[in-house]
Every structure is written in structure tokens, then in C-alpha cells.
N, C-alpha and C. Protein backbone atom coordinates (compact mmCIF):
# COMPACT_ATOMS: atom_id res chain seq x y z
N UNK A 1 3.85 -25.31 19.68
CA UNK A 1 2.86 -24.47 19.00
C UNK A 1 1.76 -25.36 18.44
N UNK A 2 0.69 -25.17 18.47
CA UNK A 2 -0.27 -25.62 17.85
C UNK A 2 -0.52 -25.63 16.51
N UNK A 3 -1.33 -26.69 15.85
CA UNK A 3 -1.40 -27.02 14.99
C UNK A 3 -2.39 -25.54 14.17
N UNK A 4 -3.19 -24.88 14.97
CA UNK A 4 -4.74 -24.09 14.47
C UNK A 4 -4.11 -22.71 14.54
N UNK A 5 -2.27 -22.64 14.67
CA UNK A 5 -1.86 -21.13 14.77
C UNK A 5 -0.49 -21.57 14.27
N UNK A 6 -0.14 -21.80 13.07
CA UNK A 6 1.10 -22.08 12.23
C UNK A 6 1.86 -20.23 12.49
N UNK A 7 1.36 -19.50 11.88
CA UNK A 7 1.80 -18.28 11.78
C UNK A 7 0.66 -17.07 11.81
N UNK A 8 1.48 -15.77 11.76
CA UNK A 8 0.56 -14.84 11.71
C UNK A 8 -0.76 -15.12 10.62
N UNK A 9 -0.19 -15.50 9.63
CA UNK A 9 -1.34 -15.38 7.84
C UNK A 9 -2.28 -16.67 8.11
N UNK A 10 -2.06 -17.50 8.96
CA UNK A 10 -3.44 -18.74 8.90
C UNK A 10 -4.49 -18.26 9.14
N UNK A 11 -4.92 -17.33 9.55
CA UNK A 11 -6.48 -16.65 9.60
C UNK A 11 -6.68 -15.51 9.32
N UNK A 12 -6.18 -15.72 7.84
CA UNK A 12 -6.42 -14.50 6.93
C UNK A 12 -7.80 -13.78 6.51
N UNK A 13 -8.09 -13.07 6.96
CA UNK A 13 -9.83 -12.81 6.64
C UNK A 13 -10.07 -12.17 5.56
N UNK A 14 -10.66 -12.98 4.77
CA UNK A 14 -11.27 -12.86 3.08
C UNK A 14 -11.45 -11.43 3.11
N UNK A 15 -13.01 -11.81 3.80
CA UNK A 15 -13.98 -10.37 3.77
C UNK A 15 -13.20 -8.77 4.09
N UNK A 16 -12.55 -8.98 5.06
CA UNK A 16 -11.78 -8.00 5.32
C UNK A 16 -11.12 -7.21 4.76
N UNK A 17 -10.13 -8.40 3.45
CA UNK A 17 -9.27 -7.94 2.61
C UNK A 17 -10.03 -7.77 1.45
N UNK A 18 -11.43 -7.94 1.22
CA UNK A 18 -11.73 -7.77 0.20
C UNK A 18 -12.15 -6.37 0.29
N UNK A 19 -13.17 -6.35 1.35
CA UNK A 19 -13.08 -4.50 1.88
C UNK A 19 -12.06 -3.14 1.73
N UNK A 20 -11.27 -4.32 1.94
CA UNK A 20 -9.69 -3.45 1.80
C UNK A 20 -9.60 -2.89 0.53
N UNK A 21 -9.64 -3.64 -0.53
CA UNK A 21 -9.00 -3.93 -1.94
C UNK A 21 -10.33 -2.87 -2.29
N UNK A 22 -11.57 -3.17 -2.31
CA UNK A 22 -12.48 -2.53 -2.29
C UNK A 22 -12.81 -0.83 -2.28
N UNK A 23 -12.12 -0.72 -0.93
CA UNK A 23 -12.08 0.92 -0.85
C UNK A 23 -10.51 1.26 -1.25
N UNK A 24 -10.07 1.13 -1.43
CA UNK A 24 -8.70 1.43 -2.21
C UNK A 24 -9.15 1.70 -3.86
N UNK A 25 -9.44 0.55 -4.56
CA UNK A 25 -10.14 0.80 -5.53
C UNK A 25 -11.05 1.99 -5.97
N UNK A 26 -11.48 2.23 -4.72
CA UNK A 26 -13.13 3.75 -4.74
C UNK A 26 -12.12 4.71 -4.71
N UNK A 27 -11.36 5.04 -4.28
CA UNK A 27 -10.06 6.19 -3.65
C UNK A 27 -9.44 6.02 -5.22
N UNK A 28 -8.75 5.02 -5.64
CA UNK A 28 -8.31 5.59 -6.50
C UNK A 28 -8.98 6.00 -8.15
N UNK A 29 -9.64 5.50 -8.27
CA UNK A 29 -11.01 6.11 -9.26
C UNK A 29 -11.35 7.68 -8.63
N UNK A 30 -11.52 7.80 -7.52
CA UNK A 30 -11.86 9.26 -7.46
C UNK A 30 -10.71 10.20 -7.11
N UNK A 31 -9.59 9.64 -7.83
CA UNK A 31 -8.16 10.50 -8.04
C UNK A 31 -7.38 11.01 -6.91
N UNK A 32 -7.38 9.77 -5.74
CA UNK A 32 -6.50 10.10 -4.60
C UNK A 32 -5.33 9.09 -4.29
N UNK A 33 -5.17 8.65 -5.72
CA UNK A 33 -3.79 7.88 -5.96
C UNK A 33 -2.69 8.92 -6.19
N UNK A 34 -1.76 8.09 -5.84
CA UNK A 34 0.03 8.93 -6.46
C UNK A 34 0.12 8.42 -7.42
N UNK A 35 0.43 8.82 -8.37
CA UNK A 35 0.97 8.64 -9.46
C UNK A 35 2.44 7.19 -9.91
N UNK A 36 2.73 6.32 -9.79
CA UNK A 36 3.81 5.86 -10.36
C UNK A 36 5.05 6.58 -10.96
N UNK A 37 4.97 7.53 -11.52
CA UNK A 37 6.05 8.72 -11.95
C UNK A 37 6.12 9.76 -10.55
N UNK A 38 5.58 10.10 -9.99
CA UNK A 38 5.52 10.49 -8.70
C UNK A 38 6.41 10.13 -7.78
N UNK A 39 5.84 8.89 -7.89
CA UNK A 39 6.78 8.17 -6.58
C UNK A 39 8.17 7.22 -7.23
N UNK A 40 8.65 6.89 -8.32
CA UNK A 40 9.46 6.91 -8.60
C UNK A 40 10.56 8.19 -8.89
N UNK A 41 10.04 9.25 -8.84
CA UNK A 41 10.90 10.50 -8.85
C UNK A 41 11.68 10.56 -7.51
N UNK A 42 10.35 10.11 -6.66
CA UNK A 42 10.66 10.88 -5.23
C UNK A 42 11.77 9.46 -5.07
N UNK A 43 11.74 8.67 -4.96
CA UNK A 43 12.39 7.28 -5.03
C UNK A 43 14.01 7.85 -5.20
N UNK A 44 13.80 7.94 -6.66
CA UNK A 44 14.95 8.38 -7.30
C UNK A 44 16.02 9.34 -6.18
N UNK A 45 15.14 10.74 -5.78
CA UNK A 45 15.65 11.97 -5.14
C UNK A 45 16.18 11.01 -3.45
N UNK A 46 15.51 10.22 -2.98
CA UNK A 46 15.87 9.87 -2.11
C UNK A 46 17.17 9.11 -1.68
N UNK A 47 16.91 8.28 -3.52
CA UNK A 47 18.71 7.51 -3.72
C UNK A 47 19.69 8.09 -3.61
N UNK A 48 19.25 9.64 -4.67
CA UNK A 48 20.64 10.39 -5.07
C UNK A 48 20.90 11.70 -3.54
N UNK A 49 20.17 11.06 -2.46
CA UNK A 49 20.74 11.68 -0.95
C UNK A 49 19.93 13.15 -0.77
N UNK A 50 18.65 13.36 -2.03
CA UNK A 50 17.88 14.68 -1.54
C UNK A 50 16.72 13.75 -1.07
N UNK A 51 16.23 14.94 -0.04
CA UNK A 51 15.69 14.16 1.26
C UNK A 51 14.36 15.35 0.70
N UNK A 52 13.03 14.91 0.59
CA UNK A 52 11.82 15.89 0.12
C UNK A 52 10.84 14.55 0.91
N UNK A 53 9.90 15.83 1.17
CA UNK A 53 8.41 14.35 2.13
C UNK A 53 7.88 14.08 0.64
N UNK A 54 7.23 12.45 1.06
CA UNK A 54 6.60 11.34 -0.49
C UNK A 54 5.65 12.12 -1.22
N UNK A 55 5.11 11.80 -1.77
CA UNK A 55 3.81 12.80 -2.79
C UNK A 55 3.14 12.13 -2.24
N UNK A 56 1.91 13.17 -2.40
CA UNK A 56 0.70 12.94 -1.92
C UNK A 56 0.01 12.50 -2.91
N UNK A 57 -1.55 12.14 -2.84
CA UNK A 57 -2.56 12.11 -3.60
C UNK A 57 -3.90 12.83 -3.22
């Protein structure tokens, strides 16, 4: 293997992920996040063997 391709993450692209982080950020300011209590409920229901689809946002 070459030295200029160690693994998948050596050419991690900044810009990209900053885009990323970016519009995630815009989404969740304009209230199309799940909640943390949300998805730990559903978490929970999934442990104790009830089967329900994840929450939305």
C-alpha cells in the first residue's frame, strides 16, 4: 500500500465537512431536529423489545 493512501480518513475534505456541519446547523435552528428525549424514549422502547419507527423531526 502506498504511502499517499494509509486509510479511508487521509483525505478528509475540510470544506466538505464544514458544509456538512453547516447545513445541519441551518436544519436544526429551523426546528427539524429530534429531540434527545425523543430518541432516547424510542431507544429505551426498542431495548424493552417494542418495536415503533425512530421520531422524526
Amino acid at each position: 500500500m502506498s504511502e499517499a493512501a494509509k486509510n479511508l480518513f487521509d483525505n478528509e475534505d475540510l470544506d466538505a465537512k464544514a458544509r456538512a456541519i453547516a447545513e445541519a446547523r441551518a436544519q436544526l435552528d429551523s426546528g427539524q431536529g429530534v429531540s434527545n428525549d425523543a430518541v432516547k424514549a424510542w431507544l429505551k422502547d426498542l431495548a424493552a423489545g417494542r418495536r415503533r419507527p425512530p421520531p422524526c423531526g
